[in-house]
PDB file of N, CA and C in Angstrom:
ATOM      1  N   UNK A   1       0.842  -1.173   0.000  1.00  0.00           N
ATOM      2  CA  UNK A   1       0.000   0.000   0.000  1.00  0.00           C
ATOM      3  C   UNK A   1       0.891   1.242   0.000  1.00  0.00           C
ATOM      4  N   UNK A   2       0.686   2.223  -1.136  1.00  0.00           N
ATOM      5  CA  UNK A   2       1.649   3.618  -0.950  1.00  0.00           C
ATOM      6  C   UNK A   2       0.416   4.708  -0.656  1.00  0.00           C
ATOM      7  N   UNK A   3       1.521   5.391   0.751  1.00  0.00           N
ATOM      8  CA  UNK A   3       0.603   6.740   0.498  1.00  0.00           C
ATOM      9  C   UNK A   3       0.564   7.430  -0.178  1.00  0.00           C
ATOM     10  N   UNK A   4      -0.453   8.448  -0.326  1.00  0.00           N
ATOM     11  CA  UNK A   4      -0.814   9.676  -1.172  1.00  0.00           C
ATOM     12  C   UNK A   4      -0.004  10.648  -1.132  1.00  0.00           C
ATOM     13  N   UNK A   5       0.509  10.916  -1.784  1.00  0.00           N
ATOM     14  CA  UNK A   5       1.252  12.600  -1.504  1.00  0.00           C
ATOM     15  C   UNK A   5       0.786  13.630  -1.376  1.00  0.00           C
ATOM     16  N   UNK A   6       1.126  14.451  -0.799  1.00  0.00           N
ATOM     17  CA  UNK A   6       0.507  15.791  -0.124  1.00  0.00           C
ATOM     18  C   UNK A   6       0.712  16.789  -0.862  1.00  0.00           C
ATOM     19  N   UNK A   7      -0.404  17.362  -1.661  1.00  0.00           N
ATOM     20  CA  UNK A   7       0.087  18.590  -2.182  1.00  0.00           C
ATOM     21  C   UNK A   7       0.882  20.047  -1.667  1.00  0.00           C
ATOM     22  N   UNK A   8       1.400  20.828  -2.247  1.00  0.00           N
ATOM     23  CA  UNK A   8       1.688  21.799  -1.930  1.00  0.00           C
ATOM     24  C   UNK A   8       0.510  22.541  -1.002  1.00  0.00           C
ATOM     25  N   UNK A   9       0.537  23.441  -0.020  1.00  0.00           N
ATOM     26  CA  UNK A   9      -0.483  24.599   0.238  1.00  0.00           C
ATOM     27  C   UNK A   9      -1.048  25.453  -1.343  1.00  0.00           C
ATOM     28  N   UNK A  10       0.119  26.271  -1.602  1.00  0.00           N
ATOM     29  CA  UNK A  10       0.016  27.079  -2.841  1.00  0.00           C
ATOM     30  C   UNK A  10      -0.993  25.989  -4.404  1.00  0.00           C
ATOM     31  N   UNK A  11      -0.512  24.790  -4.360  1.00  0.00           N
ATOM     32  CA  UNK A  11      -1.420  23.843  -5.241  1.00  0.00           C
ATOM     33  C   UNK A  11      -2.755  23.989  -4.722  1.00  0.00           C
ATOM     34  N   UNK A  12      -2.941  23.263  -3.463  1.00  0.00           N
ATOM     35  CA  UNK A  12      -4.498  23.356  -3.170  1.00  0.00           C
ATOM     36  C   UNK A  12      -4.907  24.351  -3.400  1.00  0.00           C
ATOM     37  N   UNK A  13      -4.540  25.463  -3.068  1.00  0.00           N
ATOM     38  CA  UNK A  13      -5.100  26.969  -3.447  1.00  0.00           C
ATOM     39  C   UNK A  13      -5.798  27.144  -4.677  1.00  0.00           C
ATOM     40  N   UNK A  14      -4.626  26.436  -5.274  1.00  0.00           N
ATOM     41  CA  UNK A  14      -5.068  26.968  -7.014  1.00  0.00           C
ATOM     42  C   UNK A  14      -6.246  26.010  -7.395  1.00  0.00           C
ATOM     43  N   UNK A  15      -6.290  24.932  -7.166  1.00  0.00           N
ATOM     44  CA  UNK A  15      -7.095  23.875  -7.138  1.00  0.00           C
ATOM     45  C   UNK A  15      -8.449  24.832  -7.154  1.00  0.00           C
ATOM     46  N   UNK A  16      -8.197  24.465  -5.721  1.00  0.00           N
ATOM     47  CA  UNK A  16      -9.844  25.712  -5.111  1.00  0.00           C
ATOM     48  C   UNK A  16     -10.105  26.525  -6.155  1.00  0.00           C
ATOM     49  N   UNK A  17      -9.563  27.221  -6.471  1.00  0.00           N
ATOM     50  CA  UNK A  17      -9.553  28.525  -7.240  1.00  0.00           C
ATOM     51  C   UNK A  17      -9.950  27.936  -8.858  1.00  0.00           C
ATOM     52  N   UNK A  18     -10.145  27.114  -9.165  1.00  0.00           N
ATOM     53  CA  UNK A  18      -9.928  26.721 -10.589  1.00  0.00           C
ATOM     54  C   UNK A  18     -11.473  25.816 -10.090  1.00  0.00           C
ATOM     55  N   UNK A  19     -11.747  25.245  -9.042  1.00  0.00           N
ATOM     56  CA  UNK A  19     -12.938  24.475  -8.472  1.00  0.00           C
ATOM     57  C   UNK A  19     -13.882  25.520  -8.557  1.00  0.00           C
ATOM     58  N   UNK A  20     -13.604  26.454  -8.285  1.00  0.00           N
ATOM     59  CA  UNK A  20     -14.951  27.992  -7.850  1.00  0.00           C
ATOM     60  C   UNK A  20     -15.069  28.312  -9.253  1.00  0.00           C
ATOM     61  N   UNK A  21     -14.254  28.644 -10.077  1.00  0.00           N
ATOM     62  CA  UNK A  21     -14.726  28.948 -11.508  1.00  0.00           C
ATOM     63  C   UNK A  21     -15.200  28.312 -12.208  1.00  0.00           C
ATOM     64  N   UNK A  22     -14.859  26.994 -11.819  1.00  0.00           N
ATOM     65  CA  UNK A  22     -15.628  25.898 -12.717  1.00  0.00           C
ATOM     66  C   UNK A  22     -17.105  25.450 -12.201  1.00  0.00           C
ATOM     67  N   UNK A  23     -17.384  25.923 -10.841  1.00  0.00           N
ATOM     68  CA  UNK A  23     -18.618  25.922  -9.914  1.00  0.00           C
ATOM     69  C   UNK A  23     -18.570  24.385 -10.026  1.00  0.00           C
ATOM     70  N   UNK A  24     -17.474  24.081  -9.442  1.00  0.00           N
ATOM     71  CA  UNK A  24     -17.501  22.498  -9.080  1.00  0.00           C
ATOM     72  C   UNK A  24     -17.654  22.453  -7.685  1.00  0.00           C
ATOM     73  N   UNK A  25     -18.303  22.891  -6.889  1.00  0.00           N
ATOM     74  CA  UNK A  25     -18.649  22.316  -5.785  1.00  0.00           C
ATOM     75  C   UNK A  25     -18.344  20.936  -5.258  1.00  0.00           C
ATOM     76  N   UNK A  26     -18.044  20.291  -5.458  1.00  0.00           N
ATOM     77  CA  UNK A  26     -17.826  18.895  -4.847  1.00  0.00           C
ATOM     78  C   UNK A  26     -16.063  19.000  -5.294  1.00  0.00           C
ATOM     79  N   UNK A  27     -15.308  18.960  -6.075  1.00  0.00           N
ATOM     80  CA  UNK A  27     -14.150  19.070  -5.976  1.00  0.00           C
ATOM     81  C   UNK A  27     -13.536  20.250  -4.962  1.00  0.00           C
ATOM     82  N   UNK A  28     -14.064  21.484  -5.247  1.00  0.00           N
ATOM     83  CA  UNK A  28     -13.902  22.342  -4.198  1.00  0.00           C
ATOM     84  C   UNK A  28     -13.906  21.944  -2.654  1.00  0.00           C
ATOM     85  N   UNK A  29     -14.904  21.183  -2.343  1.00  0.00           N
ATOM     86  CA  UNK A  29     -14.894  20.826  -0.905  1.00  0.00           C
ATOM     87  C   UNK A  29     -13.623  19.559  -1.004  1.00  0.00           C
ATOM     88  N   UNK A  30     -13.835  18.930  -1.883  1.00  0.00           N
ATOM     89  CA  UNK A  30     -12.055  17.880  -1.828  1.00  0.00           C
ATOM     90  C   UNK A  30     -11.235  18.567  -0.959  1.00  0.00           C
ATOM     91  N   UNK A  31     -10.765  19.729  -2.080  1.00  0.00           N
ATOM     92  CA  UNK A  31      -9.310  20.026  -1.977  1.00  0.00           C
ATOM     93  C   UNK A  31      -9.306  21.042  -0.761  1.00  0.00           C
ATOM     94  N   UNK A  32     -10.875  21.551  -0.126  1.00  0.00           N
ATOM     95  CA  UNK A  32     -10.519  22.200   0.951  1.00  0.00           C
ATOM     96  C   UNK A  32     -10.238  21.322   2.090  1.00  0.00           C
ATOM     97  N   UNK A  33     -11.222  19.893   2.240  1.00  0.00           N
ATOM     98  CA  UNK A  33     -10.441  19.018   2.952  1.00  0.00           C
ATOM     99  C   UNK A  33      -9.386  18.580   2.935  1.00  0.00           C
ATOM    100  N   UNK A  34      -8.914  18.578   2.057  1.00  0.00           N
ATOM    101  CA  UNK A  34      -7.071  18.631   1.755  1.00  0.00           C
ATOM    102  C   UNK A  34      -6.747  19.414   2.398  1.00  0.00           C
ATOM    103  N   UNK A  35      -6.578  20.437   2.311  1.00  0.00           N
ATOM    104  CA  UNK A  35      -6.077  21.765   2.728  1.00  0.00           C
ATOM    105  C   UNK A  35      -6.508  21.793   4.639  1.00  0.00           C
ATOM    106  N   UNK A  36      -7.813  21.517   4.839  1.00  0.00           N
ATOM    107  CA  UNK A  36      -7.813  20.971   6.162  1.00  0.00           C
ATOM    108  C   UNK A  36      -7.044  20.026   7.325  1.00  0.00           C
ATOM    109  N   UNK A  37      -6.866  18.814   6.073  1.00  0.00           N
ATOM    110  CA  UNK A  37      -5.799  17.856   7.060  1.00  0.00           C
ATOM    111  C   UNK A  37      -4.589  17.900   6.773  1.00  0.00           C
ATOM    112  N   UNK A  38      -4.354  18.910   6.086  1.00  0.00           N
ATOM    113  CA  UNK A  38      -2.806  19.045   5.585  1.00  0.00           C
ATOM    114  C   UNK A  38      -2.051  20.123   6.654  1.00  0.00           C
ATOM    115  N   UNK A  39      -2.847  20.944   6.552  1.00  0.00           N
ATOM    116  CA  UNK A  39      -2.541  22.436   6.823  1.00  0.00           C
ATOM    117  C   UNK A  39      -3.488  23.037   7.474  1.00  0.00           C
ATOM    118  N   UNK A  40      -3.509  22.204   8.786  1.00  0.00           N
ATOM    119  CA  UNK A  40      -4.959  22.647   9.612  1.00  0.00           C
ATOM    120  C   UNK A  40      -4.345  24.297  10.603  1.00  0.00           C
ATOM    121  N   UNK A  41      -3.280  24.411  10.868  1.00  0.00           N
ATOM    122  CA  UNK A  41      -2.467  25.392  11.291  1.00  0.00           C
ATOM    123  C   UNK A  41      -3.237  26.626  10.324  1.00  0.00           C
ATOM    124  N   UNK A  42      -3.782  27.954  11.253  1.00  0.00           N
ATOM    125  CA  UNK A  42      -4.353  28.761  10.213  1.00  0.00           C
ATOM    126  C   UNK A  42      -4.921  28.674   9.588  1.00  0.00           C
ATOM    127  N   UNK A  43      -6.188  27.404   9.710  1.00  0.00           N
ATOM    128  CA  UNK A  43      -6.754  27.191   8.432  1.00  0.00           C
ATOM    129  C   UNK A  43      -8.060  28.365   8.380  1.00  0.00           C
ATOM    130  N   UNK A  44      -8.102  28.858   9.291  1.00  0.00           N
ATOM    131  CA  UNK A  44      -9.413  29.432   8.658  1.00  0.00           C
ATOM    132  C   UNK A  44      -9.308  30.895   8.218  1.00  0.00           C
ATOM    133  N   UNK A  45      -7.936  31.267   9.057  1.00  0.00           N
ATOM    134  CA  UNK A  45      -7.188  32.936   8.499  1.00  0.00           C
ATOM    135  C   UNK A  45      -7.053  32.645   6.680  1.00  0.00           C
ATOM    136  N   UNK A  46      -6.430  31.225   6.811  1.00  0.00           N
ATOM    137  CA  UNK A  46      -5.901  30.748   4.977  1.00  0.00           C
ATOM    138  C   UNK A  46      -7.111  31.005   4.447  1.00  0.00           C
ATOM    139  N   UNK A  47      -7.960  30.746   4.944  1.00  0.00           N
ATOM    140  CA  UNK A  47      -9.302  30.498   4.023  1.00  0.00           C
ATOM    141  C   UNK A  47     -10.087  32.092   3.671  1.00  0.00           C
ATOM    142  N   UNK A  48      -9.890  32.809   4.881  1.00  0.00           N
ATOM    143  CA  UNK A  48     -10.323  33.995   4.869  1.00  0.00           C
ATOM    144  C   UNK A  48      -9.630  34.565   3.775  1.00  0.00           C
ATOM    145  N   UNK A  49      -8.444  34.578   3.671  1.00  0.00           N
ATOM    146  CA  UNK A  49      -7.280  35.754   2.735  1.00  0.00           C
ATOM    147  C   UNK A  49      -7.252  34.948   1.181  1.00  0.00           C
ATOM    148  N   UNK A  50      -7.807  33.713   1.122  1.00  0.00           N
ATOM    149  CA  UNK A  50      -7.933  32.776  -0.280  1.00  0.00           C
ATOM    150  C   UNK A  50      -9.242  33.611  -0.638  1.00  0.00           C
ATOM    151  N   UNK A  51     -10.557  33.788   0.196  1.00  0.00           N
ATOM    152  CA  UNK A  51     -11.789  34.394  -0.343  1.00  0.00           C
ATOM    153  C   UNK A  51     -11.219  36.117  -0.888  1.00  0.00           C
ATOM    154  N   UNK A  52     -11.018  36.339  -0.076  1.00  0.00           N
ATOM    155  CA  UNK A  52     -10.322  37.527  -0.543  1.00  0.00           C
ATOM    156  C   UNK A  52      -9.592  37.827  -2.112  1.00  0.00           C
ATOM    157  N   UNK A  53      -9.010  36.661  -2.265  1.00  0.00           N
ATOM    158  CA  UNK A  53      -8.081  36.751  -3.588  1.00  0.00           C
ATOM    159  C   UNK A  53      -9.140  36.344  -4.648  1.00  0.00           C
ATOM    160  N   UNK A  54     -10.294  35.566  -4.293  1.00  0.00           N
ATOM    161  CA  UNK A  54     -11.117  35.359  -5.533  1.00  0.00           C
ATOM    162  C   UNK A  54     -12.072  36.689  -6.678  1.00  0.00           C
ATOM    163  N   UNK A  55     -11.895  36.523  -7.879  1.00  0.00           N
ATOM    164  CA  UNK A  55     -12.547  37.751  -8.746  1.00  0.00           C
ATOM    165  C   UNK A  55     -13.896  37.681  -7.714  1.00  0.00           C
ATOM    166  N   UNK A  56     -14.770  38.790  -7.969  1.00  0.00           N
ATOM    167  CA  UNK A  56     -15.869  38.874  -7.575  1.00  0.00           C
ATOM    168  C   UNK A  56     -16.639  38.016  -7.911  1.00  0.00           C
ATOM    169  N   UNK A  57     -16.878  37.712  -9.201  1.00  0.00           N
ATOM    170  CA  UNK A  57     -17.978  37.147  -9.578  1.00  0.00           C
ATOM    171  C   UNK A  57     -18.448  35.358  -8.923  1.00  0.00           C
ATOM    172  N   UNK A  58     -17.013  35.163  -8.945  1.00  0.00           N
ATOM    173  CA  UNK A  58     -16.339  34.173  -8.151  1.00  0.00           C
ATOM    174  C   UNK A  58     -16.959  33.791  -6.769  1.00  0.00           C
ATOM    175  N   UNK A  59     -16.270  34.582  -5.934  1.00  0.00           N
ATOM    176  CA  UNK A  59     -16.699  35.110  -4.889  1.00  0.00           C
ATOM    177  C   UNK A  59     -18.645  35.141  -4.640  1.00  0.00           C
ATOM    178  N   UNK A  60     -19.391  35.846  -5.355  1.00  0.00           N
ATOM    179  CA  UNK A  60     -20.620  36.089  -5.328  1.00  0.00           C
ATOM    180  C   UNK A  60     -21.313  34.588  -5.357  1.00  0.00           C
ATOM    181  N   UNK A  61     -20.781  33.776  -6.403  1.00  0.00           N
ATOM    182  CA  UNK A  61     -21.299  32.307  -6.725  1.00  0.00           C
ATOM    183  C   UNK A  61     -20.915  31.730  -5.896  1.00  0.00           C
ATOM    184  N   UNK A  62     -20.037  31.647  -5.076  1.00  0.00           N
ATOM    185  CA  UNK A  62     -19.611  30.611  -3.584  1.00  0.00           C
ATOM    186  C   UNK A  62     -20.224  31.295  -3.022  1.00  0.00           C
ATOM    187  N   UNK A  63     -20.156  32.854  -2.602  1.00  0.00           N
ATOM    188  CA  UNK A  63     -21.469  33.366  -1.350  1.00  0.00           C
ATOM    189  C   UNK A  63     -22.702  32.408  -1.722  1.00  0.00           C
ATOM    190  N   UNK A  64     -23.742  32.709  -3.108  1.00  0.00           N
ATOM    191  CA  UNK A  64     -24.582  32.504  -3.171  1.00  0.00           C
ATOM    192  C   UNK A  64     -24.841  30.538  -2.946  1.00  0.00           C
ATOM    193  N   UNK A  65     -23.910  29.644  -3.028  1.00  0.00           N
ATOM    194  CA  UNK A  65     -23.932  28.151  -3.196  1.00  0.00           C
ATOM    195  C   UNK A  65     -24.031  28.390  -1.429  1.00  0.00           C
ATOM    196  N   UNK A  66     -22.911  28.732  -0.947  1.00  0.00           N
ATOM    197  CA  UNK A  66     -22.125  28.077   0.794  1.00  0.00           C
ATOM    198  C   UNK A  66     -23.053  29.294   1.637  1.00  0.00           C
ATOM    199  N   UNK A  67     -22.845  30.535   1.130  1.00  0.00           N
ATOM    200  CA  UNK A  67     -23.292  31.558   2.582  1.00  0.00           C
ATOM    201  C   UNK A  67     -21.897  31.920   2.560  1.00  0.00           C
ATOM    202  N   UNK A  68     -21.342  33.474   3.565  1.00  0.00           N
ATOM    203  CA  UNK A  68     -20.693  33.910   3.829  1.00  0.00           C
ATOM    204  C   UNK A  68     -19.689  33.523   4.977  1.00  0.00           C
ATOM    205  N   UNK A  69     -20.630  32.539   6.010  1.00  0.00           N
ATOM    206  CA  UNK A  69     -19.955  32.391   7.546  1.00  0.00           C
ATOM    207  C   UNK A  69     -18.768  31.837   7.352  1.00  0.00           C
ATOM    208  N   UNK A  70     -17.714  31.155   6.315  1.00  0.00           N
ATOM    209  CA  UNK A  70     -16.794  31.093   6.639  1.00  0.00           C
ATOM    210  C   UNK A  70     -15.844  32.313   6.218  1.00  0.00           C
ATOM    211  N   UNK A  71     -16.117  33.598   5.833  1.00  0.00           N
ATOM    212  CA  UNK A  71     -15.486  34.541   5.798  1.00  0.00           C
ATOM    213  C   UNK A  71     -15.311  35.412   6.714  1.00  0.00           C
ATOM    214  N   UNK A  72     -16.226  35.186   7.786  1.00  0.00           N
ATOM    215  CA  UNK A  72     -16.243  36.275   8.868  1.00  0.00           C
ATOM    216  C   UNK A  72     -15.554  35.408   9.832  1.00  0.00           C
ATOM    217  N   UNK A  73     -14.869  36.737  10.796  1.00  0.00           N
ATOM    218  CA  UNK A  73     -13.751  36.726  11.908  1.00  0.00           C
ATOM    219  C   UNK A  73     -14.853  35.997  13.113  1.00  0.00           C
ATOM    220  N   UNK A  74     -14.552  35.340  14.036  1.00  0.00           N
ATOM    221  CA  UNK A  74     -14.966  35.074  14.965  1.00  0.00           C
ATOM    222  C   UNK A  74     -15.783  36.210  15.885  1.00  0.00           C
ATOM    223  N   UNK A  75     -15.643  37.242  15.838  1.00  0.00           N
ATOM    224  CA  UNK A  75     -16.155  38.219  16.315  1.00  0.00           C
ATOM    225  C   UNK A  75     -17.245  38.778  15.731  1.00  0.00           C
ATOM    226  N   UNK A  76     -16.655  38.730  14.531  1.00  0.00           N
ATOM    227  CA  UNK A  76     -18.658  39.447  13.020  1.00  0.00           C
ATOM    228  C   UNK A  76     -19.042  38.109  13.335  1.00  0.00           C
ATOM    229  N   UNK A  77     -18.900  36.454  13.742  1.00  0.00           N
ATOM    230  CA  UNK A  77     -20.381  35.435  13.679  1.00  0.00           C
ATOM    231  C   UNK A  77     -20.849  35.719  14.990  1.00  0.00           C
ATOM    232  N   UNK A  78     -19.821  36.018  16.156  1.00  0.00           N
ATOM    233  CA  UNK A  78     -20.832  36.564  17.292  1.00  0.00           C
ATOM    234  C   UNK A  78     -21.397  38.096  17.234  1.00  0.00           C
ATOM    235  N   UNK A  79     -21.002  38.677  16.657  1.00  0.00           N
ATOM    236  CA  UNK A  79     -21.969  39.836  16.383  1.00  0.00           C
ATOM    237  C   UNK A  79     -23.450  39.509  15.563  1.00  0.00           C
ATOM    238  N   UNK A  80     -23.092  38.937  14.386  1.00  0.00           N
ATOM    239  CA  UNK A  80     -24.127  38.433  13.487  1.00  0.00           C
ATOM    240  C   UNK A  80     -25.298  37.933  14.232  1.00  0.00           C
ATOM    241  N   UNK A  81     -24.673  36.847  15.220  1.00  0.00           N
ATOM    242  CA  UNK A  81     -25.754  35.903  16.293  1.00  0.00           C
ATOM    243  C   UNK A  81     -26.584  36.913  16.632  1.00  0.00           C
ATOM    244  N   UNK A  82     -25.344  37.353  17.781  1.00  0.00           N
ATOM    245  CA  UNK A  82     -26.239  38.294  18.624  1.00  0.00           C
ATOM    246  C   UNK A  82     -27.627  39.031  17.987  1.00  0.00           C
ATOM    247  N   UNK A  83     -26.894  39.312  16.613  1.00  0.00           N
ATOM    248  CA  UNK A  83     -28.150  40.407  15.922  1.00  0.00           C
ATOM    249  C   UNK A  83     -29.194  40.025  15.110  1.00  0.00           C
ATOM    250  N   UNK A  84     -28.968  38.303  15.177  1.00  0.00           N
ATOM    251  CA  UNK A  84     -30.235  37.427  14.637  1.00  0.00           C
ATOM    252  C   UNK A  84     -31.129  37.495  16.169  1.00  0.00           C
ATOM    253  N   UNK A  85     -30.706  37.284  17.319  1.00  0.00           N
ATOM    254  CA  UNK A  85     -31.273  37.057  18.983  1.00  0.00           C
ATOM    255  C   UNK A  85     -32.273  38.203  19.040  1.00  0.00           C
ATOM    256  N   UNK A  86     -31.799  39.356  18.457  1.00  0.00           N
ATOM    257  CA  UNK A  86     -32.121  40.492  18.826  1.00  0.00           C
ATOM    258  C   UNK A  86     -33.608  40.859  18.081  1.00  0.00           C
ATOM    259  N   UNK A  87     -33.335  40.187  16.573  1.00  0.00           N
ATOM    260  CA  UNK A  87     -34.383  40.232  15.649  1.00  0.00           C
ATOM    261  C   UNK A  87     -35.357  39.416  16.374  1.00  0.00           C
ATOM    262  N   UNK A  88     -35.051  38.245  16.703  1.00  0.00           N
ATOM    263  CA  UNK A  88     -36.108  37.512  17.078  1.00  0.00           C
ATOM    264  C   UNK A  88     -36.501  37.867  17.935  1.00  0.00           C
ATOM    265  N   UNK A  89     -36.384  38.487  19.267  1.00  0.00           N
ATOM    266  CA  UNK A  89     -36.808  39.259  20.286  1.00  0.00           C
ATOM    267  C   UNK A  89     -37.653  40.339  19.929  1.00  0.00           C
ATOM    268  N   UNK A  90     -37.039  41.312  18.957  1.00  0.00           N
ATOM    269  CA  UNK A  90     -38.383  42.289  18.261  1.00  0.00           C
ATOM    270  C   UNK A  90     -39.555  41.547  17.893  1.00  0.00           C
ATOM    271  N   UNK A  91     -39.394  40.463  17.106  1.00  0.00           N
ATOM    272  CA  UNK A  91     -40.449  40.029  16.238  1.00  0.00           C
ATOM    273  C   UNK A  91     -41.239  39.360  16.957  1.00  0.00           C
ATOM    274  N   UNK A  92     -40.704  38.092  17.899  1.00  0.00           N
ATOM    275  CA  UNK A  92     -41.705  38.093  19.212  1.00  0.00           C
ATOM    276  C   UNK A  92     -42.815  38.778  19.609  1.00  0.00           C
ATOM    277  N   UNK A  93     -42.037  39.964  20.235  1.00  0.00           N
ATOM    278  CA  UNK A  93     -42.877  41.266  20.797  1.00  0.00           C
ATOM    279  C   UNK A  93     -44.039  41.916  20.055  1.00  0.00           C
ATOM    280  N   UNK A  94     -43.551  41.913  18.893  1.00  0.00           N
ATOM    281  CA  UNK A  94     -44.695  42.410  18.050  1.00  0.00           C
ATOM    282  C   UNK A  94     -45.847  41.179  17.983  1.00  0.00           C
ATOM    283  N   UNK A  95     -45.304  40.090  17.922  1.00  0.00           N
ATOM    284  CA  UNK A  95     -46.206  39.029  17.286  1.00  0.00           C
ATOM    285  C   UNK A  95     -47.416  38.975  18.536  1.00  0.00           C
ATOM    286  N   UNK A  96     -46.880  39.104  20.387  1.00  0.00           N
ATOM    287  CA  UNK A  96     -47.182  39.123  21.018  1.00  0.00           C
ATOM    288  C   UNK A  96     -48.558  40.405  20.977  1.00  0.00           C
ATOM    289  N   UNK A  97     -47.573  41.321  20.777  1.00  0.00           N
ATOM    290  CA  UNK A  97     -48.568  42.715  20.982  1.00  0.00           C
ATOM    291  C   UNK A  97     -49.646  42.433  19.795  1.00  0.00           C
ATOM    292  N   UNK A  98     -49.452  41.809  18.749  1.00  0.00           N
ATOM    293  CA  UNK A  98     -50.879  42.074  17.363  1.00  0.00           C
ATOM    294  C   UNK A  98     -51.734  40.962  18.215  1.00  0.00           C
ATOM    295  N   UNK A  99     -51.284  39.648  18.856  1.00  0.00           N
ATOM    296  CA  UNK A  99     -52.447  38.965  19.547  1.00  0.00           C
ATOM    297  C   UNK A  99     -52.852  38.917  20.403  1.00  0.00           C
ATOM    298  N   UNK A 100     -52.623  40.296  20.829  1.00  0.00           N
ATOM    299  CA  UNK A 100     -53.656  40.605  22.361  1.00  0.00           C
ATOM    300  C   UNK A 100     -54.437  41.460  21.617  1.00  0.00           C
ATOM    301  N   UNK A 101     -54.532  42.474  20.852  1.00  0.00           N
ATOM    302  CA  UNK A 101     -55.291  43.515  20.118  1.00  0.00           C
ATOM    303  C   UNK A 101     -55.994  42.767  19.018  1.00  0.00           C
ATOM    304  N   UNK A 102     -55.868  41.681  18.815  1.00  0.00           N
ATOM    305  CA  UNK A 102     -56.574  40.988  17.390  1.00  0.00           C
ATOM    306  C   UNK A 102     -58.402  41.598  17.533  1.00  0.00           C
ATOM    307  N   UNK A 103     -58.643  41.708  16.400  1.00  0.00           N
ATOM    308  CA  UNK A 103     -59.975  42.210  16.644  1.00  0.00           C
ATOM    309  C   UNK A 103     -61.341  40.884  16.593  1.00  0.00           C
ATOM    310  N   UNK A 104     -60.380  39.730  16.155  1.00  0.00           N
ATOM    311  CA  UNK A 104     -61.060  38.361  16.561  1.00  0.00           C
ATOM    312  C   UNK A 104     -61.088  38.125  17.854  1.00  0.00           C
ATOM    313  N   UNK A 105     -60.855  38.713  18.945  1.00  0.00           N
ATOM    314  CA  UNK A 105     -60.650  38.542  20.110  1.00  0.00           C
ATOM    315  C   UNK A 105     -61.948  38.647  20.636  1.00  0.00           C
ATOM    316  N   UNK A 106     -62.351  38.361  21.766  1.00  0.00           N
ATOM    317  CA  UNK A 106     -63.615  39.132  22.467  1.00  0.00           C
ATOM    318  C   UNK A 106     -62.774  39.546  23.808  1.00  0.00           C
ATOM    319  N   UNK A 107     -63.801  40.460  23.782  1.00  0.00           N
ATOM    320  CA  UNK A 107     -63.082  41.729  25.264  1.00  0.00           C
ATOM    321  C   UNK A 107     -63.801  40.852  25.943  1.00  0.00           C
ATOM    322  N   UNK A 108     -63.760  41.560  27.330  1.00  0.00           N
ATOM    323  CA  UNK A 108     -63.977  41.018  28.720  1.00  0.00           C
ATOM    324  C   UNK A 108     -65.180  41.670  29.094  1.00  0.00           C
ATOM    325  N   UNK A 109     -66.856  41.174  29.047  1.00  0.00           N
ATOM    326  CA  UNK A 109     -67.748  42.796  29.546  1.00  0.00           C
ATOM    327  C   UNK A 109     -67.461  43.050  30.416  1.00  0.00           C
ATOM    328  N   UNK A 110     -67.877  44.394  30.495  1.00  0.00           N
ATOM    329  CA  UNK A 110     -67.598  45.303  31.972  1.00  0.00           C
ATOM    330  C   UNK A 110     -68.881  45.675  32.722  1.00  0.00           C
TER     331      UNK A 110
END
């Protein structure tokens, strides 16, 4: 049995990069698992500054396939949270306040 050889960092990169233009999704996730058990050191700074280097359009078509969350710092997904918590707490409140006032309701006589 021979092992596999390990690509370069700079290879996987390009890989990726040639995976996103081709909107190969499934090779793309390969070579990022590559890049995961290879080069788990920094992997998610690597990953941040690789999104970065992609053309836009690029970029827009992996936003639109994956979502953004692996581009943001640990600090924008707890901000983000927080400010989904926050939404849902407004929307609650309101939902609360329209079904006490519903006009299907019956009052209480007095």
């Amino acid at each position: 049995m021979t092992a596999t050889q390990v690509l370069p960092k700079e290879k996987i990169l390009q890989a990726m990069t040639a995976m996103i233009i081709a909107r190969d999704w499934i090779g793309y996730l390969n070579f990022r698992r590559q890049l995961r058990n290879n080069y788990s050191e920094g992997f998610a700074g690597t990953l941040r500054h690789f999104y970065k280097s992609l053309p836009q359009e690029d970029l827009e078509a992996y936003i639109n396939y994956f979502g953004d969350r692996d581009m943001l710092t640990k600090g924008e997904r707890k901000t983000r949270v927080r400010q989904r918590y926050e939404d849902i707490e407004v929307e609650e409140k309101s939902e609360r306040n329209n079904s006490t006032t519903s006009p299907n309701k019956r009052r209480p006589r007095t």
